[in-house]
PDB file of N, CA and C in Angstrom:
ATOM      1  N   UNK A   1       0.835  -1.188   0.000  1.00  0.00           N
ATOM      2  CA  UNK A   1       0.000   0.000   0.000  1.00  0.00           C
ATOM      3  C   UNK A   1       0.874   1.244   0.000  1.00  0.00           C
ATOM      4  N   UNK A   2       0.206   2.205  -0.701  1.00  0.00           N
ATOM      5  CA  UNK A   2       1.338   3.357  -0.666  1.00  0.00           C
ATOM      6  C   UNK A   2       0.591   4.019   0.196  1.00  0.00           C
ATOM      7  N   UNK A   3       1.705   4.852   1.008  1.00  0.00           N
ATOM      8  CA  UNK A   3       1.338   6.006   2.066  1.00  0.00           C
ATOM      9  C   UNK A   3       2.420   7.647   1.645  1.00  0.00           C
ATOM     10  N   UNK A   4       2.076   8.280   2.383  1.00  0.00           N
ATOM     11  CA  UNK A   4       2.772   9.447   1.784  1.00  0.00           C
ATOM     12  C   UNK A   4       4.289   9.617   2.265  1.00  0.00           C
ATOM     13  N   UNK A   5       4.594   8.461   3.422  1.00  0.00           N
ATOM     14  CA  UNK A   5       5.855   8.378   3.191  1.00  0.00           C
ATOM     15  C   UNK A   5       6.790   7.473   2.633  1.00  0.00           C
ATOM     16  N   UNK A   6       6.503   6.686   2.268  1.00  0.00           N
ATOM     17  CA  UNK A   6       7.054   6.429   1.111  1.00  0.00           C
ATOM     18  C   UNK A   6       6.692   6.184  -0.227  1.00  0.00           C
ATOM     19  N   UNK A   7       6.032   7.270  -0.871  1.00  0.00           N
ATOM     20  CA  UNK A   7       5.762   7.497  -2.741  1.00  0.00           C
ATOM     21  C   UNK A   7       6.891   8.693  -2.423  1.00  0.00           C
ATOM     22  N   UNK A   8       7.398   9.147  -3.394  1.00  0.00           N
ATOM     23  CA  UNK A   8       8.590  10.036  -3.581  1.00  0.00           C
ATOM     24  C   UNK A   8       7.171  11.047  -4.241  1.00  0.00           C
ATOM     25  N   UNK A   9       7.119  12.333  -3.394  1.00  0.00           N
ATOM     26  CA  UNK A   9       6.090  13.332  -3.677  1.00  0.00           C
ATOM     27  C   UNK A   9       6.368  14.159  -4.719  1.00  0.00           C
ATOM     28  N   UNK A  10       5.613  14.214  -5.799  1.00  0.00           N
ATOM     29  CA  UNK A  10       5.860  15.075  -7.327  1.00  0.00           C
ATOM     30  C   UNK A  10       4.315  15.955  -7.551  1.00  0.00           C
ATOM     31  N   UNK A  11       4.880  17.190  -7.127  1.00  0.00           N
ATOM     32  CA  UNK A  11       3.106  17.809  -6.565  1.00  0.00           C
ATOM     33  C   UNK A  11       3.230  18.743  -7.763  1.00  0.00           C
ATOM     34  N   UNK A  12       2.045  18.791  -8.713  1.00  0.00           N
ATOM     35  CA  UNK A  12       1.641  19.330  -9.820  1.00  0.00           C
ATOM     36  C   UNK A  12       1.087  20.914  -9.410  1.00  0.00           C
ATOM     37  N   UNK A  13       1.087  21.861  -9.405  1.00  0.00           N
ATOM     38  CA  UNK A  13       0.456  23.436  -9.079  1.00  0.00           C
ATOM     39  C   UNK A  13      -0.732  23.309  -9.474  1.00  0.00           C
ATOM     40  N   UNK A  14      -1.702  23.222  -8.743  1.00  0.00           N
ATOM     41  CA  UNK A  14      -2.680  23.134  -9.930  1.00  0.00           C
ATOM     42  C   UNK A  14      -4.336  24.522  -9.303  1.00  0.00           C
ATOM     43  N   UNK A  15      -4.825  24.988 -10.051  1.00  0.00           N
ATOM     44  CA  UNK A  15      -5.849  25.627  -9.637  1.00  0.00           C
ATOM     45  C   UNK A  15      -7.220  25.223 -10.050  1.00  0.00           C
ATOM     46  N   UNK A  16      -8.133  25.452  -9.211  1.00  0.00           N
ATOM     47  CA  UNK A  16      -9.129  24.974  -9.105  1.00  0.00           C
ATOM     48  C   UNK A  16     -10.720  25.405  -9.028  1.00  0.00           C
ATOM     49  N   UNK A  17     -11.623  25.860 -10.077  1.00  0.00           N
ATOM     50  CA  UNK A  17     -12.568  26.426 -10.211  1.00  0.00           C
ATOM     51  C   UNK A  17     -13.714  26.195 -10.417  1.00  0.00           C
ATOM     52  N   UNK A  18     -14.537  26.067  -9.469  1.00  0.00           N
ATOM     53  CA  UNK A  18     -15.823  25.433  -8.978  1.00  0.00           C
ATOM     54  C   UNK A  18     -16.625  26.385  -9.648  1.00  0.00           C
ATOM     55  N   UNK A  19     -17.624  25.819 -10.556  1.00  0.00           N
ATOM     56  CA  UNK A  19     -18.806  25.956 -11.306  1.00  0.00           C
ATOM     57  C   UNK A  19     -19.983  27.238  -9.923  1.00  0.00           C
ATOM     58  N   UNK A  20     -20.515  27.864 -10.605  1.00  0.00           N
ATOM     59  CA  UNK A  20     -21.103  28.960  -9.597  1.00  0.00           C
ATOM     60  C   UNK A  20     -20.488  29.090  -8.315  1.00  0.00           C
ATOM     61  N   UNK A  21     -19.258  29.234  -8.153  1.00  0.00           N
ATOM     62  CA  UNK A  21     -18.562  29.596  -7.357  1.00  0.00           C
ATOM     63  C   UNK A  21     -17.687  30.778  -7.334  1.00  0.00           C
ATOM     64  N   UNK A  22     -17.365  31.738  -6.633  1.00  0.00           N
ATOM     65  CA  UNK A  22     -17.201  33.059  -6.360  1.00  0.00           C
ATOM     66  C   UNK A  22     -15.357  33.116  -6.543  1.00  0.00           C
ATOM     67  N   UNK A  23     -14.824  31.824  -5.992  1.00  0.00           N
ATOM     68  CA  UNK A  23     -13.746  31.713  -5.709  1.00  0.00           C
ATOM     69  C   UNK A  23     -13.064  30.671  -6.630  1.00  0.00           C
ATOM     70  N   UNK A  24     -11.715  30.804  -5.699  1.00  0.00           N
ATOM     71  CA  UNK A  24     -10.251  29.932  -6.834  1.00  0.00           C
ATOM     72  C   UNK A  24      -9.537  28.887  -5.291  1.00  0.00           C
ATOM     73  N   UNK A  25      -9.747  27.954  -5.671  1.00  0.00           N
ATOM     74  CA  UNK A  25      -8.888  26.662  -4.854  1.00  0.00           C
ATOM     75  C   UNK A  25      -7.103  26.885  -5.551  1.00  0.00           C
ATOM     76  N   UNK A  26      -6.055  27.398  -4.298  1.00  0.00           N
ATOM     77  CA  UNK A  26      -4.846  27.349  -5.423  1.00  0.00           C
ATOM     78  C   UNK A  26      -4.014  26.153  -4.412  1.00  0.00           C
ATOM     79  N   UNK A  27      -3.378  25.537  -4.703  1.00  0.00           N
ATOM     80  CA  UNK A  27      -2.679  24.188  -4.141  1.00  0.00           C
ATOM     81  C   UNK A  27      -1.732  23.101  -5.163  1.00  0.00           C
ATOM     82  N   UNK A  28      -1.525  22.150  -4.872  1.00  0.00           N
ATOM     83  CA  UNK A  28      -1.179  21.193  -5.449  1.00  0.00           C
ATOM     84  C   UNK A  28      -1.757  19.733  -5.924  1.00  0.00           C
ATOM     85  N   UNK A  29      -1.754  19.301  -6.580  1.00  0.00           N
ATOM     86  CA  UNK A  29      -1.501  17.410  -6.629  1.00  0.00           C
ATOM     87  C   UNK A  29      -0.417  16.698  -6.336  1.00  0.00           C
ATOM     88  N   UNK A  30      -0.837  15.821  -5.699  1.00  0.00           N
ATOM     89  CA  UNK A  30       0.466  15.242  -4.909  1.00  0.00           C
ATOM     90  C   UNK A  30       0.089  13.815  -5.869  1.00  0.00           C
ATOM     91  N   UNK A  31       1.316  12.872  -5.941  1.00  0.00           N
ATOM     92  CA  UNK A  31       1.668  11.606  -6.646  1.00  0.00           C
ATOM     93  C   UNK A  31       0.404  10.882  -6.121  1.00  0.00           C
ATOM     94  N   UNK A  32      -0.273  11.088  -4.916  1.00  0.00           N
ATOM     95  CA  UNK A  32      -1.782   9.897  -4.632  1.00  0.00           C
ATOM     96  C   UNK A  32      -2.894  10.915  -5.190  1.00  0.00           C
ATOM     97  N   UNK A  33      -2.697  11.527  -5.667  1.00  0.00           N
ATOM     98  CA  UNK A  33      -3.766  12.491  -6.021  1.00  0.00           C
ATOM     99  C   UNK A  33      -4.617  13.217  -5.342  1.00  0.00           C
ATOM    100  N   UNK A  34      -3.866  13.394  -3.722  1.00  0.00           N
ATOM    101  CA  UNK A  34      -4.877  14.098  -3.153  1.00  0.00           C
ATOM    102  C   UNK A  34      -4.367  15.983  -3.115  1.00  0.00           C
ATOM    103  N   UNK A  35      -5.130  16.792  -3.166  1.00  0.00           N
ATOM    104  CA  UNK A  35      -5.235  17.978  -3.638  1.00  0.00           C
ATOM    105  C   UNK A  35      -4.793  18.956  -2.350  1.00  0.00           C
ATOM    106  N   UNK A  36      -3.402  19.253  -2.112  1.00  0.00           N
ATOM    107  CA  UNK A  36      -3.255  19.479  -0.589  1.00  0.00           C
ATOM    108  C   UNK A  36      -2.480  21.340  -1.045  1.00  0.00           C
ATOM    109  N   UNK A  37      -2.006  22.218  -0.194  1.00  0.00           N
ATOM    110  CA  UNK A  37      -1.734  23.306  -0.171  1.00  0.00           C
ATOM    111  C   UNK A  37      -0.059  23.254  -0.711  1.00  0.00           C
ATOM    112  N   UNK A  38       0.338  24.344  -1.160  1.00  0.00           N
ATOM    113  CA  UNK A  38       1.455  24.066  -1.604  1.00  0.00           C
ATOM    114  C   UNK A  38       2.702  23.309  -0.887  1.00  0.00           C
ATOM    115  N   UNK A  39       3.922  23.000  -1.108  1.00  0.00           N
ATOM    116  CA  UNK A  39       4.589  22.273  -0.329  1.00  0.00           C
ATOM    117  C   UNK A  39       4.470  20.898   0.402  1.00  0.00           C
ATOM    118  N   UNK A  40       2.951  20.542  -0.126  1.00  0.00           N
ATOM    119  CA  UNK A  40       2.194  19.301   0.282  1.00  0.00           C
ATOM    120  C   UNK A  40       2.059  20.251   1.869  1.00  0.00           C
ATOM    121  N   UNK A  41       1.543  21.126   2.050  1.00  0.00           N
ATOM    122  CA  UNK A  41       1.325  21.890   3.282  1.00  0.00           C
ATOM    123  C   UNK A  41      -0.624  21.222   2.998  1.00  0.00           C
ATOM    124  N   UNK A  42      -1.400  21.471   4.406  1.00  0.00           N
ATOM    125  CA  UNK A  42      -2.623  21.331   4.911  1.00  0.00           C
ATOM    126  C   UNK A  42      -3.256  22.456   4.488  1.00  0.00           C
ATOM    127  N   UNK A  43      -2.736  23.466   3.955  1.00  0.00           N
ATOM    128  CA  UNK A  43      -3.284  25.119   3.445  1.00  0.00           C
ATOM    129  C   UNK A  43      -3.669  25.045   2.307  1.00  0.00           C
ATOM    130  N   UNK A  44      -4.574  24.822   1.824  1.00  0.00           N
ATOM    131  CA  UNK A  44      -5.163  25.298   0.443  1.00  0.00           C
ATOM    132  C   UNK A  44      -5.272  27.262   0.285  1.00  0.00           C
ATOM    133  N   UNK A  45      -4.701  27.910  -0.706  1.00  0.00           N
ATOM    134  CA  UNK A  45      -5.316  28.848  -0.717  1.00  0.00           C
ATOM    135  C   UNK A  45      -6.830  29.094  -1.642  1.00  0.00           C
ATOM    136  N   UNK A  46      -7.144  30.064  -0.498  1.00  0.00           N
ATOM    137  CA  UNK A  46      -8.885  30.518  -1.204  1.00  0.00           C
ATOM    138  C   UNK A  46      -8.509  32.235  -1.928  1.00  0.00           C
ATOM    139  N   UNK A  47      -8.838  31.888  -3.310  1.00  0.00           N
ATOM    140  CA  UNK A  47      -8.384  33.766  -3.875  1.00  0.00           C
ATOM    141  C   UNK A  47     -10.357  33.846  -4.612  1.00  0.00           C
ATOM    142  N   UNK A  48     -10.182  35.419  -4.764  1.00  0.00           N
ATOM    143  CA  UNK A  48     -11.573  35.652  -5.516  1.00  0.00           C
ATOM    144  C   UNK A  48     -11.568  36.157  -6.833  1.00  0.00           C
ATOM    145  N   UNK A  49     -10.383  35.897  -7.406  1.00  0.00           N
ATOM    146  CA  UNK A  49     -10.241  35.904  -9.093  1.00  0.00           C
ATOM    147  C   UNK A  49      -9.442  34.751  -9.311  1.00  0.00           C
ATOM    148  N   UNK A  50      -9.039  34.482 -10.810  1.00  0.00           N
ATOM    149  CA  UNK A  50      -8.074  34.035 -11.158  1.00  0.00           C
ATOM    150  C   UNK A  50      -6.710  35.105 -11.264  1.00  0.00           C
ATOM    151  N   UNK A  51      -7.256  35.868 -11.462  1.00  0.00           N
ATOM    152  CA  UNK A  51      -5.406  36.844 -10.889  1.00  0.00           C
ATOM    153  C   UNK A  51      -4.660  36.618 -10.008  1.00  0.00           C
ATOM    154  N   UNK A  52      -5.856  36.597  -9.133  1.00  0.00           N
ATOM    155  CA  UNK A  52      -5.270  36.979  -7.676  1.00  0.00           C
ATOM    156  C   UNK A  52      -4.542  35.444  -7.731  1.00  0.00           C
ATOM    157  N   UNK A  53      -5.159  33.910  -8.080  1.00  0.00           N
ATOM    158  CA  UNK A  53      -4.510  32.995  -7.994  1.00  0.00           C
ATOM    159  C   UNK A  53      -3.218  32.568  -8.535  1.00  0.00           C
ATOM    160  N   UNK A  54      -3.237  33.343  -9.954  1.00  0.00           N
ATOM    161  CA  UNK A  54      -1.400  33.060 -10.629  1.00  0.00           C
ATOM    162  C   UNK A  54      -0.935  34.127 -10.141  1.00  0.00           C
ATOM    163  N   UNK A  55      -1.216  35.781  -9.713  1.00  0.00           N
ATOM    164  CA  UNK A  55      -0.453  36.008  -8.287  1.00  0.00           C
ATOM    165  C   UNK A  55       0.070  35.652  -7.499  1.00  0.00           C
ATOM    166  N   UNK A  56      -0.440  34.782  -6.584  1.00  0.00           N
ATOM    167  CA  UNK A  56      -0.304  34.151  -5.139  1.00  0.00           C
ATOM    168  C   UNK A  56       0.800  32.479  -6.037  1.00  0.00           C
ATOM    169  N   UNK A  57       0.485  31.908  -6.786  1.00  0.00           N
ATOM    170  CA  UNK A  57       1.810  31.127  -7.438  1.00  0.00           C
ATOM    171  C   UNK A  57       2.825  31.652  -8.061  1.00  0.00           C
ATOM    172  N   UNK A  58       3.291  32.914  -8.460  1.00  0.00           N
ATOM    173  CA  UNK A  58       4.251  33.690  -8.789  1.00  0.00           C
ATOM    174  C   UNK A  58       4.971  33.951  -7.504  1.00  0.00           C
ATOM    175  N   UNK A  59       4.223  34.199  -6.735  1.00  0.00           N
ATOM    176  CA  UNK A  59       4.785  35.101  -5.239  1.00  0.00           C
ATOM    177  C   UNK A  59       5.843  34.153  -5.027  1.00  0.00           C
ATOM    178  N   UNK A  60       5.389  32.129  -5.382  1.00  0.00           N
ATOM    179  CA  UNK A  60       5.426  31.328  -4.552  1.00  0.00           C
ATOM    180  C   UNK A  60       6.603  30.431  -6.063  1.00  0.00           C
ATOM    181  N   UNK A  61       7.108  31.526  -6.475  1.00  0.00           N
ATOM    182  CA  UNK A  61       7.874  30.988  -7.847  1.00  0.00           C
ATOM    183  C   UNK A  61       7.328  30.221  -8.630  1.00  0.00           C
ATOM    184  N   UNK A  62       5.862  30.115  -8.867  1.00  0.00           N
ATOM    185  CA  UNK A  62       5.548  29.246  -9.839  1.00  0.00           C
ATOM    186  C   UNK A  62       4.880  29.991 -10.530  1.00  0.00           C
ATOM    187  N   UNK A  63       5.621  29.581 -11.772  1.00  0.00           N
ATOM    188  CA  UNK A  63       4.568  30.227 -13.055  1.00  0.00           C
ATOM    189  C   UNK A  63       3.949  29.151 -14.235  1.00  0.00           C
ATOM    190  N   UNK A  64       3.549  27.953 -13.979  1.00  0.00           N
ATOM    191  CA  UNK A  64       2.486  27.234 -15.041  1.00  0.00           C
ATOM    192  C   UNK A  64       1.754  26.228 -13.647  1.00  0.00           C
ATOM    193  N   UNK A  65       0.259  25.936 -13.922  1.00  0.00           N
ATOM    194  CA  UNK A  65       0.094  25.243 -13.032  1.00  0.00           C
ATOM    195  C   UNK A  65      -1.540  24.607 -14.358  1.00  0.00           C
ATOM    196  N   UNK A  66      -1.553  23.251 -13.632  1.00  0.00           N
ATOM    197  CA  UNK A  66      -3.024  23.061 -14.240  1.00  0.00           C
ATOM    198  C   UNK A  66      -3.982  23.483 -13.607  1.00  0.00           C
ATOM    199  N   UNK A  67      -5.237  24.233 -14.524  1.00  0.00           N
ATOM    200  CA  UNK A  67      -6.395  25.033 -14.110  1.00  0.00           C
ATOM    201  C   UNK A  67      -7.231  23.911 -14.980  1.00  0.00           C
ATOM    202  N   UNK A  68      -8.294  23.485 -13.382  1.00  0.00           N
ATOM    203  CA  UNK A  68      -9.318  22.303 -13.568  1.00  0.00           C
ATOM    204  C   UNK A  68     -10.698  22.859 -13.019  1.00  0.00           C
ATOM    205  N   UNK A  69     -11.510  23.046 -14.309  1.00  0.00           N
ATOM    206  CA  UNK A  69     -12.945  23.250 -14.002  1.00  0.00           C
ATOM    207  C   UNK A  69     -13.791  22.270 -13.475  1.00  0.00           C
ATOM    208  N   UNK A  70     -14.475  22.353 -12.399  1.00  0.00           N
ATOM    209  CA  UNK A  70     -15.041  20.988 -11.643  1.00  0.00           C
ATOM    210  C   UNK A  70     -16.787  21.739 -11.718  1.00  0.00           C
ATOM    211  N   UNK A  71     -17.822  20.838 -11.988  1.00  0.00           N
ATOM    212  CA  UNK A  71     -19.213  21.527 -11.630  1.00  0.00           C
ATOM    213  C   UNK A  71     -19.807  20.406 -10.936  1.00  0.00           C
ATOM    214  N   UNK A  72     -20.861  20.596 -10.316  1.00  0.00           N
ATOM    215  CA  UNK A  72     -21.974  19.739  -9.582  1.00  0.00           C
ATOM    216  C   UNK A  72     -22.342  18.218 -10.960  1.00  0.00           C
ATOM    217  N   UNK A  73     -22.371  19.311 -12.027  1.00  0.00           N
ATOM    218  CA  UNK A  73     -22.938  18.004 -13.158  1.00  0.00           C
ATOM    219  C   UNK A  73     -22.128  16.649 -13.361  1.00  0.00           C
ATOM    220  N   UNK A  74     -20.889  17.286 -13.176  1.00  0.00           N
ATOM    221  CA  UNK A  74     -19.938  16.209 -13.698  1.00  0.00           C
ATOM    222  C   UNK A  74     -19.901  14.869 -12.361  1.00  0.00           C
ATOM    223  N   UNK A  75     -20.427  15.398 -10.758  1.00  0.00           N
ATOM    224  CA  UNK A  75     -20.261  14.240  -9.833  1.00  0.00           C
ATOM    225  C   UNK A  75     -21.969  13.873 -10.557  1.00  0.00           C
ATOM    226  N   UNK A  76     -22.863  14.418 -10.904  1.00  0.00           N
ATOM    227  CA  UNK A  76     -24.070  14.063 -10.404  1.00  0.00           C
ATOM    228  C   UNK A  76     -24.119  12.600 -11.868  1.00  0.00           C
ATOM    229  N   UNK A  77     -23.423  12.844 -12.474  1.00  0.00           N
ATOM    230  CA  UNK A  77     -22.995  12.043 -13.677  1.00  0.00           C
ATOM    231  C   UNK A  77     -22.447  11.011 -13.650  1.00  0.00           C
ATOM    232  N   UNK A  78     -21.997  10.891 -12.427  1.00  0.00           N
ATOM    233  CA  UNK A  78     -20.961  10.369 -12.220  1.00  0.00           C
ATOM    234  C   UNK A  78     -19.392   9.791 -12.868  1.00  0.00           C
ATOM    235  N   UNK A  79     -19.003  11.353 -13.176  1.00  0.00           N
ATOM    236  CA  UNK A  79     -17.582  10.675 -13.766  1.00  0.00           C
ATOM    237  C   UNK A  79     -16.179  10.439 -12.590  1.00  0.00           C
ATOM    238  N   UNK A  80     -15.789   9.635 -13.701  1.00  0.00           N
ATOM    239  CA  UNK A  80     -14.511   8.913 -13.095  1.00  0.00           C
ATOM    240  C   UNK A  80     -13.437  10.106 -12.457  1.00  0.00           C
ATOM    241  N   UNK A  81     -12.802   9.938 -11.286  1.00  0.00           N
ATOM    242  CA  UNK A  81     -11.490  11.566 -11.289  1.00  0.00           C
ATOM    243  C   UNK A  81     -10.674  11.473 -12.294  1.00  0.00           C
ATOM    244  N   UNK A  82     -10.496  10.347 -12.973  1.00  0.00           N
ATOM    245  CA  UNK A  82      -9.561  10.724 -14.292  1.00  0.00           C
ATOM    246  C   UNK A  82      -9.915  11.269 -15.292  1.00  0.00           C
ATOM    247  N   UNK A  83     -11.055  11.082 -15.509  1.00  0.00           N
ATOM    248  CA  UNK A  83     -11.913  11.579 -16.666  1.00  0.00           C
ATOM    249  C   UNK A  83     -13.265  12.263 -16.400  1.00  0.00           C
ATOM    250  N   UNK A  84     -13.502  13.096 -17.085  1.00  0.00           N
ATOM    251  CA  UNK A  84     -14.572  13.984 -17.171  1.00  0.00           C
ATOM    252  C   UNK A  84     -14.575  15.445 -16.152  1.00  0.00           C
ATOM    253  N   UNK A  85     -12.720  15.593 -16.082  1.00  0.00           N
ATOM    254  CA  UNK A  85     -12.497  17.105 -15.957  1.00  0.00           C
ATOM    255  C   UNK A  85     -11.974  17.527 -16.981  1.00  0.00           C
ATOM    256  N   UNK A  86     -12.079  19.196 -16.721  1.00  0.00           N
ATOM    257  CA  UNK A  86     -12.127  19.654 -17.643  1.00  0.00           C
ATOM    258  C   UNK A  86     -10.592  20.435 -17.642  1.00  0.00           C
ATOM    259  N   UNK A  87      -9.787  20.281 -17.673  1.00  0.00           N
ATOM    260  CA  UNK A  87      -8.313  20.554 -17.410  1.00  0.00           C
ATOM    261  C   UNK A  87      -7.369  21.214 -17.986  1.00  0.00           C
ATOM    262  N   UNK A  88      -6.419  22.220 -17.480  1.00  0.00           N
ATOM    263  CA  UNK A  88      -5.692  22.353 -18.972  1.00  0.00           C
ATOM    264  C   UNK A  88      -4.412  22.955 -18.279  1.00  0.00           C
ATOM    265  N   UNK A  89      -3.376  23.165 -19.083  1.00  0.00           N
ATOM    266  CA  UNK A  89      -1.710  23.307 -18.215  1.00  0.00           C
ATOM    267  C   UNK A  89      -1.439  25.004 -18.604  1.00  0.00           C
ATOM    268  N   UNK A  90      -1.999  25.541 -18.009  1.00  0.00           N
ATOM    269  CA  UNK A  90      -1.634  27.377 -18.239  1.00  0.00           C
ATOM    270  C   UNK A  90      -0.141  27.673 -17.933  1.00  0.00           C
ATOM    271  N   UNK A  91       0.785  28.788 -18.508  1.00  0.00           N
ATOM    272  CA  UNK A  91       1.385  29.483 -18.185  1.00  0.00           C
ATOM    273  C   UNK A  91       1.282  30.404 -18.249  1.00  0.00           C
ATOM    274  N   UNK A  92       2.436  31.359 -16.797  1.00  0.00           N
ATOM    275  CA  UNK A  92       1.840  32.624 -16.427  1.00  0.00           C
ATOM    276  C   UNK A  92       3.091  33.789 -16.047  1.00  0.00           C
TER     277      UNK A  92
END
């Protein structure tokens, strides 16, 4: 079984934008795929544009991250987490 100490951690930048939602999820993917704050830190940041979010990853030396559109339809659908986001690899 893998645990998070031992998979060798390769955390993707990624941002995150919820369908009628006001706000921006900014964080990482970590190698198990769970969606944690940068540095594999417990902090997700919450921003209220997308500026403000490749802002706050510039601050943090990163400039490309994947930006993943998530809506209510796609769980009520039930798609797979590999498939049926809507994803894409920005640079900034």
């Amino acid at each position: 079984m893998e645990t998070l100490t031992n998979v060798k951690q390769q955390a993707t930048p990624t941002i995150i934008s919820v369908a009628e939602s006001t706000h921006y999820l900014v964080g990482s993917v970590d190698s198990l795929n769970n969606f944690v704050g940068l540095n594999n830190s417990s902090d997700v940041a919450l921003m209220g544009s997308l500026v403000e979010a490749k802002n706050y990853l510039r601050e943090n030396n990163i400039f490309s991250a994947a930006l993943e559109f998530q809506s209510a339809y796609d769980e009520m659908c039930g798609s797979s987490s590999s498939s049926g986001r809507c994803s894409q690899m920005i640079r900034f």
